[in-house]
PDB file of N, CA and C in Angstrom:
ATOM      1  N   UNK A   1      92.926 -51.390-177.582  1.00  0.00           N
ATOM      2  CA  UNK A   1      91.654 -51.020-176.998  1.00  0.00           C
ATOM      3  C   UNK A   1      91.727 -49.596-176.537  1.00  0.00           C
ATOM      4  N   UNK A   2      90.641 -49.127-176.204  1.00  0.00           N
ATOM      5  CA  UNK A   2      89.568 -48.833-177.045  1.00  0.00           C
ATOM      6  C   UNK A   2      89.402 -48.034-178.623  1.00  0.00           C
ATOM      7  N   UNK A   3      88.457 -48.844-179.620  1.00  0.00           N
ATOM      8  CA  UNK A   3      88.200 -48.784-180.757  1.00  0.00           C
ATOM      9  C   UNK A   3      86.596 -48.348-180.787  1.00  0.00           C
ATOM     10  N   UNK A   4      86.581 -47.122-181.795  1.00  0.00           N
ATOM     11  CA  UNK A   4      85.596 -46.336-182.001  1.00  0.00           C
ATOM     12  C   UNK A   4      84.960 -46.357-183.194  1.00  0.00           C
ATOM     13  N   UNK A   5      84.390 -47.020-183.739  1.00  0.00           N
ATOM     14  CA  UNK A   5      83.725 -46.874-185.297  1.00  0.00           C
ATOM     15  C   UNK A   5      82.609 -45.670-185.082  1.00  0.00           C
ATOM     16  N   UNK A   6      82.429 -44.894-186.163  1.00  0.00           N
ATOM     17  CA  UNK A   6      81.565 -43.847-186.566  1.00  0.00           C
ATOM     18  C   UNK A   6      81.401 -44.004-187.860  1.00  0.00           C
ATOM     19  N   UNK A   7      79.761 -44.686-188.026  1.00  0.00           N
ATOM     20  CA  UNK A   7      79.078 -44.946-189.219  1.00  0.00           C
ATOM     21  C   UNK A   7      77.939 -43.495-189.136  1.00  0.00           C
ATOM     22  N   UNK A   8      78.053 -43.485-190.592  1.00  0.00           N
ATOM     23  CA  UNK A   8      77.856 -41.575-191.225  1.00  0.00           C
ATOM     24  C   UNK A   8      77.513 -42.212-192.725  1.00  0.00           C
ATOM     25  N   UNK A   9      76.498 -41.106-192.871  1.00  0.00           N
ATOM     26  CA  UNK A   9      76.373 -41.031-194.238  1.00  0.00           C
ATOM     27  C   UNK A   9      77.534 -40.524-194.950  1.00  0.00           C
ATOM     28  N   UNK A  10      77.210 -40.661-196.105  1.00  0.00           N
ATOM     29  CA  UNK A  10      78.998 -40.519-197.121  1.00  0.00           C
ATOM     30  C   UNK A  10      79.086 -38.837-196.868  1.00  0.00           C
ATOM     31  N   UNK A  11      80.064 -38.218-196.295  1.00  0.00           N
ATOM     32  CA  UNK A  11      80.349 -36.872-196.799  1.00  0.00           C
ATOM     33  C   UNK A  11      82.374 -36.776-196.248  1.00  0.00           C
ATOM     34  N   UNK A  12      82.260 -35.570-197.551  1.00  0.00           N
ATOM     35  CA  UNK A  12      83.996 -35.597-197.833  1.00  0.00           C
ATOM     36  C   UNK A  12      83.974 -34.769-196.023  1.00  0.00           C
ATOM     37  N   UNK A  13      84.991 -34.671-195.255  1.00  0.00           N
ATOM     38  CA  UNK A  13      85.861 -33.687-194.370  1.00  0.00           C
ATOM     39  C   UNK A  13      86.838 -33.441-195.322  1.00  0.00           C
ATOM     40  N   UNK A  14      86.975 -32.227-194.733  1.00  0.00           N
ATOM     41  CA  UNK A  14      88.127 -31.641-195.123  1.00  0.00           C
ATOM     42  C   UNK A  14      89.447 -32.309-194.105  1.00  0.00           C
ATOM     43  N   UNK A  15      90.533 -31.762-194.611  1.00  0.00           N
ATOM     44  CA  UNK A  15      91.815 -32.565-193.766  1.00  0.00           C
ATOM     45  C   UNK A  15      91.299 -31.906-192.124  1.00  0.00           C
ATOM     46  N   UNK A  16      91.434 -30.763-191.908  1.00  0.00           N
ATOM     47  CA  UNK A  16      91.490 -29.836-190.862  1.00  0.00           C
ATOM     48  C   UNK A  16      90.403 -30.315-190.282  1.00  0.00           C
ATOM     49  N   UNK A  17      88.814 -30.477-190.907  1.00  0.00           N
ATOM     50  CA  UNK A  17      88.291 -31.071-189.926  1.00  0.00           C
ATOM     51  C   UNK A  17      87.812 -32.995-189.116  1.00  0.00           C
ATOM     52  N   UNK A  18      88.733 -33.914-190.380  1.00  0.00           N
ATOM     53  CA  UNK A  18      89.006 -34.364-190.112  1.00  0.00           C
ATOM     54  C   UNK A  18      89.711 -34.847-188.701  1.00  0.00           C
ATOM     55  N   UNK A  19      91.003 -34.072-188.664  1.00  0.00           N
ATOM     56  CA  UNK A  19      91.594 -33.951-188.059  1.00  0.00           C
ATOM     57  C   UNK A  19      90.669 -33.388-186.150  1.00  0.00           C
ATOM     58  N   UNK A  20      90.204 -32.431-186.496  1.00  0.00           N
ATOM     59  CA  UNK A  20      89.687 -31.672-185.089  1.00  0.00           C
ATOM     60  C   UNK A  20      88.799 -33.230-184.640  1.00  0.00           C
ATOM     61  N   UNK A  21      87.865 -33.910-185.360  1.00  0.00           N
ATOM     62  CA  UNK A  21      86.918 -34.882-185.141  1.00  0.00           C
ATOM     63  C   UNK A  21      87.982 -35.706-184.414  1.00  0.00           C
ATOM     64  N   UNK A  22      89.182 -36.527-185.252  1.00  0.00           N
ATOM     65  CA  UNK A  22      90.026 -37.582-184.405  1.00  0.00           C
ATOM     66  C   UNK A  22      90.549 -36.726-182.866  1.00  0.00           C
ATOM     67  N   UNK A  23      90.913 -35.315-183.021  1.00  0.00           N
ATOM     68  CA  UNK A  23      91.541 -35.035-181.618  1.00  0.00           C
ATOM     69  C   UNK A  23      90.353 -35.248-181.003  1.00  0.00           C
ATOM     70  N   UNK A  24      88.872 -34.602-180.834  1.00  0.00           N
ATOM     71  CA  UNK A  24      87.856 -34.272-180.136  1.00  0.00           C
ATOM     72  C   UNK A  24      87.713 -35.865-179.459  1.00  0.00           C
ATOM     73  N   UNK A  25      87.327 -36.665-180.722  1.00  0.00           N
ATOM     74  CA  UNK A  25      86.867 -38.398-179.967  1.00  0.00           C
ATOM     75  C   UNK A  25      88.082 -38.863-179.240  1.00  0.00           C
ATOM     76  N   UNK A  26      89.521 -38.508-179.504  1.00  0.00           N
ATOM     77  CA  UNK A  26      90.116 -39.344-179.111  1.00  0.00           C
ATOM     78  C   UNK A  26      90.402 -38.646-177.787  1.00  0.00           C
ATOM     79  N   UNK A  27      90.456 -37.413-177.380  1.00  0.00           N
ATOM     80  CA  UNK A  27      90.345 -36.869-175.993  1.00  0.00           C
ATOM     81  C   UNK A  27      89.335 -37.523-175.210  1.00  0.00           C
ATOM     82  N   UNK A  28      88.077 -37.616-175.786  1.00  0.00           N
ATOM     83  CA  UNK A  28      87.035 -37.945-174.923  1.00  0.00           C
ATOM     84  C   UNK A  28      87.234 -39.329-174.392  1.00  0.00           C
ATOM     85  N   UNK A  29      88.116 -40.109-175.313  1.00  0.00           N
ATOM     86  CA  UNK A  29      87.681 -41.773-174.851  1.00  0.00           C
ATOM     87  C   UNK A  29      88.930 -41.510-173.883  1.00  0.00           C
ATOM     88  N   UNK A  30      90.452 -41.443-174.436  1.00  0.00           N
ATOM     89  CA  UNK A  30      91.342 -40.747-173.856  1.00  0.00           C
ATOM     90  C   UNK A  30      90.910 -40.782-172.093  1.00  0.00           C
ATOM     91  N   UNK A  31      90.288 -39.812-171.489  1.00  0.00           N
ATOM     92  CA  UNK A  31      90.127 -39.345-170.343  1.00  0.00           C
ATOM     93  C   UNK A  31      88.701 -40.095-169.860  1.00  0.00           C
ATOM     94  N   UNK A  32      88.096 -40.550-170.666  1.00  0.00           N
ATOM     95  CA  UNK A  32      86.805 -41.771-169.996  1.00  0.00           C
ATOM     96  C   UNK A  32      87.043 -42.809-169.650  1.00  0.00           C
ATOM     97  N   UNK A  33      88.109 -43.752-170.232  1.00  0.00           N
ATOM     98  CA  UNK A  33      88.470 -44.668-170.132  1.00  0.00           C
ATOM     99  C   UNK A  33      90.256 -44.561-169.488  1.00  0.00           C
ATOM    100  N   UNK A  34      90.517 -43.779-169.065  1.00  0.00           N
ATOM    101  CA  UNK A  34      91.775 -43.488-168.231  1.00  0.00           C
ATOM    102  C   UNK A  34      92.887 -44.277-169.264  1.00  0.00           C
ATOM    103  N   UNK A  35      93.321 -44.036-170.668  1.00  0.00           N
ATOM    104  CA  UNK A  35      94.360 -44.735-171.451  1.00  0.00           C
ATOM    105  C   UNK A  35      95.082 -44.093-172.020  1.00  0.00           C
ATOM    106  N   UNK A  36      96.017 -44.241-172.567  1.00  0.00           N
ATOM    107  CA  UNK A  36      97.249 -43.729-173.354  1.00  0.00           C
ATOM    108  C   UNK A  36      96.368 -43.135-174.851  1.00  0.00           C
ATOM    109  N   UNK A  37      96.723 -41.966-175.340  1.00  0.00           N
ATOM    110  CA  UNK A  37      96.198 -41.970-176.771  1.00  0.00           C
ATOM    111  C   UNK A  37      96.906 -43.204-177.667  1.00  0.00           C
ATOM    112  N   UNK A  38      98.031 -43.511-177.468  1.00  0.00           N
ATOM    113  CA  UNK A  38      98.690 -44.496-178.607  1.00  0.00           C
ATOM    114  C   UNK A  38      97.445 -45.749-178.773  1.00  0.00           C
ATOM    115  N   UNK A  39      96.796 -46.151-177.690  1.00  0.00           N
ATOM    116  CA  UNK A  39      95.741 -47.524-177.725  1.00  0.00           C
ATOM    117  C   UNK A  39      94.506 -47.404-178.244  1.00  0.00           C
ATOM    118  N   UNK A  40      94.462 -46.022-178.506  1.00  0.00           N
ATOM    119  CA  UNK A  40      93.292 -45.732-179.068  1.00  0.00           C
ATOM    120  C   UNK A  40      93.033 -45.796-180.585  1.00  0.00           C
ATOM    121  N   UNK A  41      92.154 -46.457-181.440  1.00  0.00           N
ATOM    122  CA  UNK A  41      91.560 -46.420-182.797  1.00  0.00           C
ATOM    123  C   UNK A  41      90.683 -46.021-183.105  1.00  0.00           C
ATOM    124  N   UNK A  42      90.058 -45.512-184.471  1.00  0.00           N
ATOM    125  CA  UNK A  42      89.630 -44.597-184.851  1.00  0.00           C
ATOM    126  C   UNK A  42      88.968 -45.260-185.934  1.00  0.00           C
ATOM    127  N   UNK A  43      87.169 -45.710-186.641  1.00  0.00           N
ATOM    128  CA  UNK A  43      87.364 -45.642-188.012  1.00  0.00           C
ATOM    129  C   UNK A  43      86.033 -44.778-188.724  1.00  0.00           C
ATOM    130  N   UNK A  44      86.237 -44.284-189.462  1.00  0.00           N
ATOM    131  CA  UNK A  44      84.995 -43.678-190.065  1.00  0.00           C
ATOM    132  C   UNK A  44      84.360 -44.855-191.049  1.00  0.00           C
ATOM    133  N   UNK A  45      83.440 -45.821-190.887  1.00  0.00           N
ATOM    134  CA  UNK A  45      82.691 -45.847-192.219  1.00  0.00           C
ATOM    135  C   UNK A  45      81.369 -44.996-192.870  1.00  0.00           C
ATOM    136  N   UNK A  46      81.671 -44.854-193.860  1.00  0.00           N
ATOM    137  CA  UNK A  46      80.566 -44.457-194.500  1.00  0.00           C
ATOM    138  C   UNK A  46      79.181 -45.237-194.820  1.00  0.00           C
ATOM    139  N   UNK A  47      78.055 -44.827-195.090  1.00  0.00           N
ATOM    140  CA  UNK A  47      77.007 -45.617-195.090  1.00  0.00           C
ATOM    141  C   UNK A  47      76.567 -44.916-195.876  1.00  0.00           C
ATOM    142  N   UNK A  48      75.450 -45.417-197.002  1.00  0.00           N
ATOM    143  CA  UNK A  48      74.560 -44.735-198.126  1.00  0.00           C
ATOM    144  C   UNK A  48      73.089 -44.479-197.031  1.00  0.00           C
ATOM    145  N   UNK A  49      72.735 -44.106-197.513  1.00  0.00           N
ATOM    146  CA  UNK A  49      71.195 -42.741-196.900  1.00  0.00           C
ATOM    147  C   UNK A  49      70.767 -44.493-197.296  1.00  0.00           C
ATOM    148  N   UNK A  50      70.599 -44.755-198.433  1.00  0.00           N
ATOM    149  CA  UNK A  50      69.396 -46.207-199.254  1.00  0.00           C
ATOM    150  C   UNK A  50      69.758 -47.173-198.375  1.00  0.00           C
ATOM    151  N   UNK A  51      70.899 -47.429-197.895  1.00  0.00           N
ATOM    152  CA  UNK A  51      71.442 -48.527-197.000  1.00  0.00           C
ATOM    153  C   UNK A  51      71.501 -48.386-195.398  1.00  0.00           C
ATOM    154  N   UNK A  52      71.332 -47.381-194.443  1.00  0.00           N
ATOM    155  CA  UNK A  52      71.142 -47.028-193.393  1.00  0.00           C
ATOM    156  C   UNK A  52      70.202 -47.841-192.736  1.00  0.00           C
ATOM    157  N   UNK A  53      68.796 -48.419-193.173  1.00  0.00           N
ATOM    158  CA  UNK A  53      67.932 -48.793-192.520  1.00  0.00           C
ATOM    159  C   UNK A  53      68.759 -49.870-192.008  1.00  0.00           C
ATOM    160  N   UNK A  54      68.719 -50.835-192.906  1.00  0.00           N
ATOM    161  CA  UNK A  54      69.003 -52.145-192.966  1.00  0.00           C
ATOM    162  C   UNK A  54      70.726 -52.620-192.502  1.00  0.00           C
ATOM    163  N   UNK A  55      71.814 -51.583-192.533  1.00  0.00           N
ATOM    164  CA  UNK A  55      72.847 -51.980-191.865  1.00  0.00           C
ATOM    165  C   UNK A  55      73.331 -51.278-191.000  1.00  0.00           C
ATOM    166  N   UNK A  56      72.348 -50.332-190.198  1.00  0.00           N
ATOM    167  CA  UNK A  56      72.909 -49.480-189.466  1.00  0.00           C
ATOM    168  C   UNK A  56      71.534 -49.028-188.376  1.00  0.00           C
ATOM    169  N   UNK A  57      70.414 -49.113-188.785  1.00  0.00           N
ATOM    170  CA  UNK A  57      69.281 -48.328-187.838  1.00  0.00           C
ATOM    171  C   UNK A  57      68.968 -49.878-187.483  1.00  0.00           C
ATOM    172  N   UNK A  58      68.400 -50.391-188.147  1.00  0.00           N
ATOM    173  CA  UNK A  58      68.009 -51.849-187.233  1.00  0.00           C
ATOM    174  C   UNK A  58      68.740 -53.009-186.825  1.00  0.00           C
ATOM    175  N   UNK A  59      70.489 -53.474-187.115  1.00  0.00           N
ATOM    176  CA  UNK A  59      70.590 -53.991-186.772  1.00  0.00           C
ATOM    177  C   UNK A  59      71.462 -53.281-185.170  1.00  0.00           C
ATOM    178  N   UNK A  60      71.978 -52.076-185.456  1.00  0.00           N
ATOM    179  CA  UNK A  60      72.635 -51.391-184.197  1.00  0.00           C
ATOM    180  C   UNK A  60      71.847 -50.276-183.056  1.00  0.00           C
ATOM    181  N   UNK A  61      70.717 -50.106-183.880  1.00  0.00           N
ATOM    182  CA  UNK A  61      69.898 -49.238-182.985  1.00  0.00           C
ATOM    183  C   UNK A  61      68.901 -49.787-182.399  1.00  0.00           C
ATOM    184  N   UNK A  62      67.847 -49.994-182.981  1.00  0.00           N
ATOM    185  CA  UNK A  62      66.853 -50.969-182.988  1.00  0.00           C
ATOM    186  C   UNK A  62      66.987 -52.168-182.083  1.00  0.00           C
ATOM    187  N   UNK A  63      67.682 -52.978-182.440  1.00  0.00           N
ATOM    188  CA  UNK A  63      68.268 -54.508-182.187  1.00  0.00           C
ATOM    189  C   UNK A  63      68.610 -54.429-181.079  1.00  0.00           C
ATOM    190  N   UNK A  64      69.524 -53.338-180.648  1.00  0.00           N
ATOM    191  CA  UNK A  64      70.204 -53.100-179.146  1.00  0.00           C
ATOM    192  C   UNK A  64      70.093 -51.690-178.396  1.00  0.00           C
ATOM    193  N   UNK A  65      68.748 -51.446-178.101  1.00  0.00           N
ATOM    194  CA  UNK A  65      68.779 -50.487-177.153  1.00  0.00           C
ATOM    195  C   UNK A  65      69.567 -50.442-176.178  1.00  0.00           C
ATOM    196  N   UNK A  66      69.869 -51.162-175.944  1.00  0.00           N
ATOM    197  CA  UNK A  66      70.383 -51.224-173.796  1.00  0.00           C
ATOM    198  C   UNK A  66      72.037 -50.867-174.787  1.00  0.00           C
ATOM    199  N   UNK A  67      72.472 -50.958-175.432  1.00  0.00           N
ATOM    200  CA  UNK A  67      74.069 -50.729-175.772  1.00  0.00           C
ATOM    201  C   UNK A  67      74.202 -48.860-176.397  1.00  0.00           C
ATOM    202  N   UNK A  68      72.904 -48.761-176.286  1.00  0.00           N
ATOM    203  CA  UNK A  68      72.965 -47.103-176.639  1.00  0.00           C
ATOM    204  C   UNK A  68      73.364 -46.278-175.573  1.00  0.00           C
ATOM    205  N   UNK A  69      74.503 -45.840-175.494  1.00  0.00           N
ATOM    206  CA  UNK A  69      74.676 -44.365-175.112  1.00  0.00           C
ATOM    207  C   UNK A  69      74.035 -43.247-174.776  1.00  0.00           C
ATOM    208  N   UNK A  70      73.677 -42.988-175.922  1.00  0.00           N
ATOM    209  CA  UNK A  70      73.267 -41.641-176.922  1.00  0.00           C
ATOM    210  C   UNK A  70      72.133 -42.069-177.595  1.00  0.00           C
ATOM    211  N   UNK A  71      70.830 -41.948-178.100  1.00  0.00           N
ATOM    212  CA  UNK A  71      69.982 -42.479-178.724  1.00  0.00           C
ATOM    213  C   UNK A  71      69.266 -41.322-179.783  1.00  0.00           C
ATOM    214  N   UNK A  72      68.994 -41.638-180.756  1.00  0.00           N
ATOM    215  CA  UNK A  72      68.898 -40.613-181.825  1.00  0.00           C
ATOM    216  C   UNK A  72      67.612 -39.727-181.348  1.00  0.00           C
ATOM    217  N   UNK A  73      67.507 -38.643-181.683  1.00  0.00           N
ATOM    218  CA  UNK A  73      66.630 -37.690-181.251  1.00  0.00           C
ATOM    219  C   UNK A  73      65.093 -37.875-182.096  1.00  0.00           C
ATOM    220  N   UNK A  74      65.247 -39.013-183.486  1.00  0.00           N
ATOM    221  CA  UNK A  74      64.141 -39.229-184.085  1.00  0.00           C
ATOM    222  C   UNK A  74      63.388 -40.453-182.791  1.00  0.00           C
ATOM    223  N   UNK A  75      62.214 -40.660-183.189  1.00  0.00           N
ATOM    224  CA  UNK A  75      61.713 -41.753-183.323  1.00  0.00           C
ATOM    225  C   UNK A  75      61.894 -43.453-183.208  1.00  0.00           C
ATOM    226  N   UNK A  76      62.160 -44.240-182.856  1.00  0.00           N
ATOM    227  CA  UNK A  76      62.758 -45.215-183.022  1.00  0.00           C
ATOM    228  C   UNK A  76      61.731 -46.439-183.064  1.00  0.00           C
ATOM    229  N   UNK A  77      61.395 -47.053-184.010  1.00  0.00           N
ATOM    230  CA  UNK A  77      60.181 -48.047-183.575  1.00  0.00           C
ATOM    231  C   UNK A  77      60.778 -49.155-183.765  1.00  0.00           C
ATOM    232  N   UNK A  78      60.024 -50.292-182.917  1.00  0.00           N
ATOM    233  CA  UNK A  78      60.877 -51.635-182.058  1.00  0.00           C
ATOM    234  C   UNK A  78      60.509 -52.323-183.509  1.00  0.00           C
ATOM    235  N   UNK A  79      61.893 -53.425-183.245  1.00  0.00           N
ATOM    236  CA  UNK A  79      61.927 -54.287-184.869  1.00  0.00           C
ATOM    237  C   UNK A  79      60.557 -55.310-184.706  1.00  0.00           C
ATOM    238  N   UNK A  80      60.412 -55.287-185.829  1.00  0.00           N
ATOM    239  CA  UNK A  80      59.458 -56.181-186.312  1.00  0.00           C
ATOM    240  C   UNK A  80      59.829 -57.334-186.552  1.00  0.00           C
ATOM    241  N   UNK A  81      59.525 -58.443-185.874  1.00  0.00           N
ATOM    242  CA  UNK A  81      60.309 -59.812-186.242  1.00  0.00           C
ATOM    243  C   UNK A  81      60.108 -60.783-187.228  1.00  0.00           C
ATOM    244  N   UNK A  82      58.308 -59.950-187.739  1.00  0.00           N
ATOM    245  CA  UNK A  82      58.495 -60.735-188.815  1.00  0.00           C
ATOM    246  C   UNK A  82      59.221 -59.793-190.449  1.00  0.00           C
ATOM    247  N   UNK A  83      60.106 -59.500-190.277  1.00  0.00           N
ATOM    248  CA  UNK A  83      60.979 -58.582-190.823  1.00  0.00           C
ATOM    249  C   UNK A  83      62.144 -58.724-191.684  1.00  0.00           C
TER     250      UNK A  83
END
């Protein structure tokens, strides 16, 4: 514990910035959550642009406001249940 998924549309990093992204998140959780870096995980999935709605905007954004953080700077309209 603590484990960080970061769902992203598909794009390559380079090693180097790869790399800066894992130090940057893993400092931040690192010192938020008062833990050892060794306990900390890391995963990037990728997501297609065509597939975003449906496995990523409505069932994690949409679905669960109150678990947002951070909330996207677009628009967000409440799910439709008959949907």
């Amino acid at each position: 514990m603590p484990h960080v998924t970061i769902r992203h549309f598909p794009k390559s990093l380079t090693d180097e910035q790869r790399s800066r992204l894992v130090e940057l998140v893993t400092t931040a959780v690192r010192e938020a959550f008062e833990v050892e870096e060794e306990v900390i995980s890391l995963a990037l999935v990728p997501v297609a642009p065509e597939d975003w709605d449906v496995e990523v905007h409505r069932p994690e954004i949409v679905a669960h406001p109150e678990r947002l953080v951070k909330a996207p700077g677009h628009r967000t309209a409440p799910l439709d249940p008959h949907d």
